[in-house]
Protein backbone atom coordinates (compact mmCIF):
# COMPACT_ATOMS: atom_id res chain seq x y z
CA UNK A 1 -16.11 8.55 4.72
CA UNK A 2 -18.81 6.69 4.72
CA UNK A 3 -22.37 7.85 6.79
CA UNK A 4 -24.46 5.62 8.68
CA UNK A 5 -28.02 6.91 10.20
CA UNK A 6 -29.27 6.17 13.25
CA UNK A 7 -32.00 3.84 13.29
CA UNK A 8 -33.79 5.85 16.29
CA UNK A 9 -33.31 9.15 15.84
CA UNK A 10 -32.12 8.70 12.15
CA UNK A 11 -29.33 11.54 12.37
CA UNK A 12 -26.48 10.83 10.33
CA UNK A 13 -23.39 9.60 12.01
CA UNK A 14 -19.67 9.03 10.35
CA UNK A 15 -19.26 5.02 10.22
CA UNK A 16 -16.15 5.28 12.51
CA UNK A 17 -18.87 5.93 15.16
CA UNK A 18 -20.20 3.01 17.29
CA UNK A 19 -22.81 4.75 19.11
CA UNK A 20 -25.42 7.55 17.96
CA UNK A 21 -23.98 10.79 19.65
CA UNK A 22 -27.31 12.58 19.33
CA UNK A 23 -29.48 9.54 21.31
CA UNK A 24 -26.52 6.90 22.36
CA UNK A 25 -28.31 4.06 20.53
CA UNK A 26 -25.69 1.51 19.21
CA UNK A 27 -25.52 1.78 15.65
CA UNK A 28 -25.46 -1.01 12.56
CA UNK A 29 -21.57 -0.70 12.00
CA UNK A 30 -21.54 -4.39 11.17
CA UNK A 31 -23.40 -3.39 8.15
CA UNK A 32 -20.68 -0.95 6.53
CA UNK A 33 -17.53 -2.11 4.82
CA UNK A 34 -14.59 -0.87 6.56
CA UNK A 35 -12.10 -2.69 4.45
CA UNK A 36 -9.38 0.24 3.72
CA UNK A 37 -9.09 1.00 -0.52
CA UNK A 38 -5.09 1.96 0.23
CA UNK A 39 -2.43 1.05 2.17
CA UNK A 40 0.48 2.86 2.04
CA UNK A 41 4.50 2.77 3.38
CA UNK A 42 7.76 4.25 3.06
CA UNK A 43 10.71 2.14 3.02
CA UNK A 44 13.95 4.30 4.19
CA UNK A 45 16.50 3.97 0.87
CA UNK A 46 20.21 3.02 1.80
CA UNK A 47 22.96 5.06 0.38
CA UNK A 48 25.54 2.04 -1.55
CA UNK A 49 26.85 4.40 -3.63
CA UNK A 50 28.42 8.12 -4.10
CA UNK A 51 25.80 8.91 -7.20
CA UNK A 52 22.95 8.02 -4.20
CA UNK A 53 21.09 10.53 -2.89
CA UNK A 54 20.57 11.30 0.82
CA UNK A 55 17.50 10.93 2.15
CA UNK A 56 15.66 8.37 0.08
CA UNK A 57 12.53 6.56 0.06
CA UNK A 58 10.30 4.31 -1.27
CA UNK A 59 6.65 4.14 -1.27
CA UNK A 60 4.31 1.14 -1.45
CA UNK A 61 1.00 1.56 -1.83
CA UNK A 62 -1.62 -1.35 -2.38
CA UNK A 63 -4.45 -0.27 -4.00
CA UNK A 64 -7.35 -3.11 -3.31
CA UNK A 65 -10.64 -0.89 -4.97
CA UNK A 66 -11.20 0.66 -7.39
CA UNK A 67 -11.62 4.97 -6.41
CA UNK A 68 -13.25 7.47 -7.92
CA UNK A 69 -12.63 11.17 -7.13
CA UNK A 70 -14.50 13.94 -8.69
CA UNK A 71 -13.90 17.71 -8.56
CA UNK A 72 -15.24 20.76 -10.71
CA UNK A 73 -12.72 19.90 -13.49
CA UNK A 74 -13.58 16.56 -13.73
CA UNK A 75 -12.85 13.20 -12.40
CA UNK A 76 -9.96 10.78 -11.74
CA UNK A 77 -10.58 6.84 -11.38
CA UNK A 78 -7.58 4.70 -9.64
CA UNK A 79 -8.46 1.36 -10.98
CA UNK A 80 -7.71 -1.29 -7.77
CA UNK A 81 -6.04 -4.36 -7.58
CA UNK A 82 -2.44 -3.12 -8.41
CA UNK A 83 0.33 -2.04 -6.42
CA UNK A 84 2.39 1.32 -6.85
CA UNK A 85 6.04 2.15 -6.33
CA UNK A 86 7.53 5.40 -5.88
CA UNK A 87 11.01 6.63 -5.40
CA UNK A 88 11.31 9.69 -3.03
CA UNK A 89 14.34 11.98 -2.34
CA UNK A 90 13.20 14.09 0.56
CA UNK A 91 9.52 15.71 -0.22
CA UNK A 92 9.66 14.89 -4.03
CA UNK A 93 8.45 11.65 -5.88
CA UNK A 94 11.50 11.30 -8.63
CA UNK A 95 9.51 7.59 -10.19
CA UNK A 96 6.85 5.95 -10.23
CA UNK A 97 5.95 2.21 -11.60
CA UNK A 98 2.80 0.49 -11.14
CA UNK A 99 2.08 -3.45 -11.38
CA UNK A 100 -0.96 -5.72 -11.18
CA UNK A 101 -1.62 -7.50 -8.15
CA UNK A 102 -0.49 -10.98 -9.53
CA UNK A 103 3.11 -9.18 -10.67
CA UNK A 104 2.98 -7.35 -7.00
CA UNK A 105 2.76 -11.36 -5.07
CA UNK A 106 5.46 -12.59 -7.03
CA UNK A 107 7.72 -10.02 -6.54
CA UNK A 108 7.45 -10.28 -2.71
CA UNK A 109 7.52 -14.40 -3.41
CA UNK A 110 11.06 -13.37 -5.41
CA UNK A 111 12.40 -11.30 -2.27
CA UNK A 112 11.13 -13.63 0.44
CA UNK A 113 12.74 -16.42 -1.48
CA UNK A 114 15.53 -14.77 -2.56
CA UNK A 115 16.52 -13.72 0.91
CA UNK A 116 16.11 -17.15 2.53
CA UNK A 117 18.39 -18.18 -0.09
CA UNK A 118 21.14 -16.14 0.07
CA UNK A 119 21.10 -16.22 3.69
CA UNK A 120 21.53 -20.37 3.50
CA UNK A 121 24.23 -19.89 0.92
CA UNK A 122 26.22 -17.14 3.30
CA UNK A 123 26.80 -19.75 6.05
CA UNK A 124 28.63 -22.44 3.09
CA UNK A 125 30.55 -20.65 0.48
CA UNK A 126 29.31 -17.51 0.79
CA UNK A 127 28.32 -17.50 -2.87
CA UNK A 128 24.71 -17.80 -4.16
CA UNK A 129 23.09 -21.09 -4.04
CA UNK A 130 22.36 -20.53 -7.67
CA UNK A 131 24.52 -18.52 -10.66
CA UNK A 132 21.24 -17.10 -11.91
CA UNK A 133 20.97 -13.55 -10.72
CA UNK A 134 17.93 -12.69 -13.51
CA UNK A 135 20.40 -10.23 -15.70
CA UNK A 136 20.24 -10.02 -19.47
């Protein structure tokens, strides 16, 4: 969380704060950066198959800058710019695969895409509009 100080009073305020709660003075929020680092969501899993677990999920998160965390025993840096995938089965991550940002667009270019065209080619034939599924 970022702090912001008051320019009348100067006491230190959280940024999420748009007015000094010591003096009521409006404070320079315009100034901070409130662009979120993360953004994170679970997608609920659907079962196709008996070897499928119950209660499955997975979990997006966009990582946009770079975050440093320290602690006593030292610290961790999440480089930004990437996205992360992880497969949950109830409170447990099971996988986990992270991917630049440029890999991350193209994949949701591929599903976009992809959907539009297999919807279009379910109203003709019902088969693909094109043989090439991507399999080796």
């Amino acid at each position: 969380m970022t702090e912001v100080y008051c320019p009348d009073c100067r006491f230190k305020q959280p940024s999420e704060h748009s007015f000094c709660f010591r003096c009521g003075r409006s404070l320079p929020t315009h100034l901070v950066d409130r662009t979120p680092s993360k953004l994170a969501r679970f997608f609920a899993g659907v079962k196709v198959d008996d070897g499928d677990p119950e209660n499955a999920y997975l979990r997006v998160s966009c990582y946009r800058k770079e975050q440093t965390f320290n602690s006593p025993e030292g610290s961790v840096v999440i480089p930004g710019r990437h996205v992360r995938f992880s497969i949950w089965v109830a409170d447990q991550a099971r996988c986990v695969l992270s991917v630049p940002e440029t890999e991350a667009r193209d994949l949701a270019h591929f599903i976009e895409d992809g959907m539009k065209t297999l919807g279009e080619g379910a109203g003709s034939s019902g088969a693909p509009a094109s043989s090439n599924t991507g399999e080796f």
